[in-house]
C-alpha atoms as a PDB file:
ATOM      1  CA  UNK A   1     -34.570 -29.058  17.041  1.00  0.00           C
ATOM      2  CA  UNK A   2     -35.803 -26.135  18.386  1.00  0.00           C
ATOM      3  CA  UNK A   3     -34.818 -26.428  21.840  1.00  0.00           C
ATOM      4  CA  UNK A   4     -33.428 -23.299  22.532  1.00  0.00           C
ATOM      5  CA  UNK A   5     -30.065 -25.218  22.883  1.00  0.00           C
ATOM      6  CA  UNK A   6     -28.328 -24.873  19.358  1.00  0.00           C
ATOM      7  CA  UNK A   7     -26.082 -21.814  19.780  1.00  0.00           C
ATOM      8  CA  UNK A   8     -25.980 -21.964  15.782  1.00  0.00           C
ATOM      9  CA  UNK A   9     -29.607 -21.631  15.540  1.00  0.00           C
ATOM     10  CA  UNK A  10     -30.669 -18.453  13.656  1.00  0.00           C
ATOM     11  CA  UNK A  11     -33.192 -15.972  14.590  1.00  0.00           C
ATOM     12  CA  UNK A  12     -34.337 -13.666  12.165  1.00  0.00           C
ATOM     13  CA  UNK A  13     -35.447 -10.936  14.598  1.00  0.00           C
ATOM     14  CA  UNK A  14     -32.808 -10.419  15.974  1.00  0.00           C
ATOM     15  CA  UNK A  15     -30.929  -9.623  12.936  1.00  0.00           C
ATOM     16  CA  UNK A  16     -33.223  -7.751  11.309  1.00  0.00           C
ATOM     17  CA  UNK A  17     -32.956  -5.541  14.464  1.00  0.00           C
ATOM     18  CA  UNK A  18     -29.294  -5.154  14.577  1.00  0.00           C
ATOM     19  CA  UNK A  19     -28.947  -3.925  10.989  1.00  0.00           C
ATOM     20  CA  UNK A  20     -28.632  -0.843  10.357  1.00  0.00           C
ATOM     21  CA  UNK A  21     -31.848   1.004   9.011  1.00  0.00           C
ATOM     22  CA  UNK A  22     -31.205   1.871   5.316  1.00  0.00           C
ATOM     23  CA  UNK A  23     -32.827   2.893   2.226  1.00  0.00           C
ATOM     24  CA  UNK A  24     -32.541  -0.023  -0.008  1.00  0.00           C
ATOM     25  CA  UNK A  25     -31.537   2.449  -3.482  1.00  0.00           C
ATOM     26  CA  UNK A  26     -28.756   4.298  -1.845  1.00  0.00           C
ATOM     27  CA  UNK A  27     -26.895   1.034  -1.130  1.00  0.00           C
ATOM     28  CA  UNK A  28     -26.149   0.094  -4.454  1.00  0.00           C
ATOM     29  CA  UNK A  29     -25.102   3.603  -5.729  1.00  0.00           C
ATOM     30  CA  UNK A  30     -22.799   3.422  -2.413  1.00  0.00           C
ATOM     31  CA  UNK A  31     -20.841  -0.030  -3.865  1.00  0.00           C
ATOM     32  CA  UNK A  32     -20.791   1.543  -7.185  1.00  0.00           C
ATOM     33  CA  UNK A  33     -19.626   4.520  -5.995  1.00  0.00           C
ATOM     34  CA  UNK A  34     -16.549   2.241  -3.700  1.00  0.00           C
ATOM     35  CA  UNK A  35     -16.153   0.311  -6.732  1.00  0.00           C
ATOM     36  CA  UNK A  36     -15.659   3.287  -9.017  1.00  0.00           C
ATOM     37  CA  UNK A  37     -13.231   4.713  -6.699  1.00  0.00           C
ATOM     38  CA  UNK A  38     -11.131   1.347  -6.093  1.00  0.00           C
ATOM     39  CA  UNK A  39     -10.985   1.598 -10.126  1.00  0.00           C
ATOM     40  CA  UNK A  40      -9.750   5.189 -10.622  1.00  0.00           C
ATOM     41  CA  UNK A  41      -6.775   4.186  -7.690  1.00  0.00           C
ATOM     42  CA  UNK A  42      -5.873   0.991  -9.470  1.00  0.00           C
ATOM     43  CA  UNK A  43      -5.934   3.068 -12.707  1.00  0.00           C
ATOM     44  CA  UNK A  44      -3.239   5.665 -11.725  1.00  0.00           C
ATOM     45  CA  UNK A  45      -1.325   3.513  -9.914  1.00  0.00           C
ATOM     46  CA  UNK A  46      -0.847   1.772 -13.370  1.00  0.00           C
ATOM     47  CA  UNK A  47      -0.182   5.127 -15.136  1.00  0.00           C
ATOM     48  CA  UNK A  48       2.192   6.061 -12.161  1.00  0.00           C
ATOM     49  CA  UNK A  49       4.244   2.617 -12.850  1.00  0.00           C
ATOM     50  CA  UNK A  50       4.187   2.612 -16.089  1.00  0.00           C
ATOM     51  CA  UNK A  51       5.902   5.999 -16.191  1.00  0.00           C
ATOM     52  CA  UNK A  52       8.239   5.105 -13.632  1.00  0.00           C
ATOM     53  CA  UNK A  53       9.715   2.258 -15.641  1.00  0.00           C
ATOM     54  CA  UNK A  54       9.547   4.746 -18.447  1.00  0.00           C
ATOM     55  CA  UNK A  55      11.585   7.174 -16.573  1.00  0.00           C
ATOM     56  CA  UNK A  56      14.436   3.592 -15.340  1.00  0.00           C
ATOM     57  CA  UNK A  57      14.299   3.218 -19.109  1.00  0.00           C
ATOM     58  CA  UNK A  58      15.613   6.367 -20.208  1.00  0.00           C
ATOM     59  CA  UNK A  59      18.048   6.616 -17.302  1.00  0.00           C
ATOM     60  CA  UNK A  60      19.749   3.845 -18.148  1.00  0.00           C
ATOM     61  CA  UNK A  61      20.009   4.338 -21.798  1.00  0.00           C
ATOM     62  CA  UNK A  62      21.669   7.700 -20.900  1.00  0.00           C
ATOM     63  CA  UNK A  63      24.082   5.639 -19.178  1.00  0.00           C
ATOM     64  CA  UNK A  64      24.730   2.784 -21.831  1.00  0.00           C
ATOM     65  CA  UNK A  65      25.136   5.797 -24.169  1.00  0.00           C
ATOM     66  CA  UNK A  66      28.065   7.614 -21.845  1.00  0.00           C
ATOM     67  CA  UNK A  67      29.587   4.131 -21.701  1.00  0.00           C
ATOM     68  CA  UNK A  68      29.918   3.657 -24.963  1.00  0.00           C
ATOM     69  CA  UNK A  69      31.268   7.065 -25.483  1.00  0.00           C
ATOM     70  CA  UNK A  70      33.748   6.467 -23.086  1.00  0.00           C
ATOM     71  CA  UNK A  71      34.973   3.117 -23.771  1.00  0.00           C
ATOM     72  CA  UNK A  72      37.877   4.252 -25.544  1.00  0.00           C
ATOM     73  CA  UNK A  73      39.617   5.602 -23.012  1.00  0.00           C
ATOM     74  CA  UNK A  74      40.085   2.456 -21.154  1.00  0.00           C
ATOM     75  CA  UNK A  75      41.832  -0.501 -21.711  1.00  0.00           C
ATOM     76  CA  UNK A  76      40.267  -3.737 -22.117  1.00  0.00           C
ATOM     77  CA  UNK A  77      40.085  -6.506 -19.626  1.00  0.00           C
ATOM     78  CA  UNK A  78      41.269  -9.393 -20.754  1.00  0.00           C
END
């Protein structure tokens, strides 16, 4: 059904002349090179959390520990 009617039909020329024109070893080093650096991000974004929640922990136990020195000067609620 070559009939020149089939809007889906694919022609290989003219793709191979709207690509861009590149050297078939530098494309791989590029991905690695956009995967390595997608890594390293998701890497210190971990580190970054994971001292941030380090940081929420020591907050509040700074606060649980100035409650419980202070507890004695209020009454309870009963």
């Amino acid at each position: 059904m070559s009939d020149g009617n089939n809007r889906f039909e694919e022609n290989p020329k003219s793709e191979e002349t709207n690509k861009p024109q590149k050297n078939n070893n530098t494309e791989p080093k590029d991905r690695l090179l956009a995967l390595h650096s997608y890594l390293t991000c998701e890497q210190n974004i971990s580190v970054i959390e994971r001292q941030n929640h380090i940081k929420r922990m020591q907050n509040l136990r700074k606060e649980l520990n100035f409650i419980k020195e202070t507890d004695w000067m209020y009454d309870q609620v009963e």
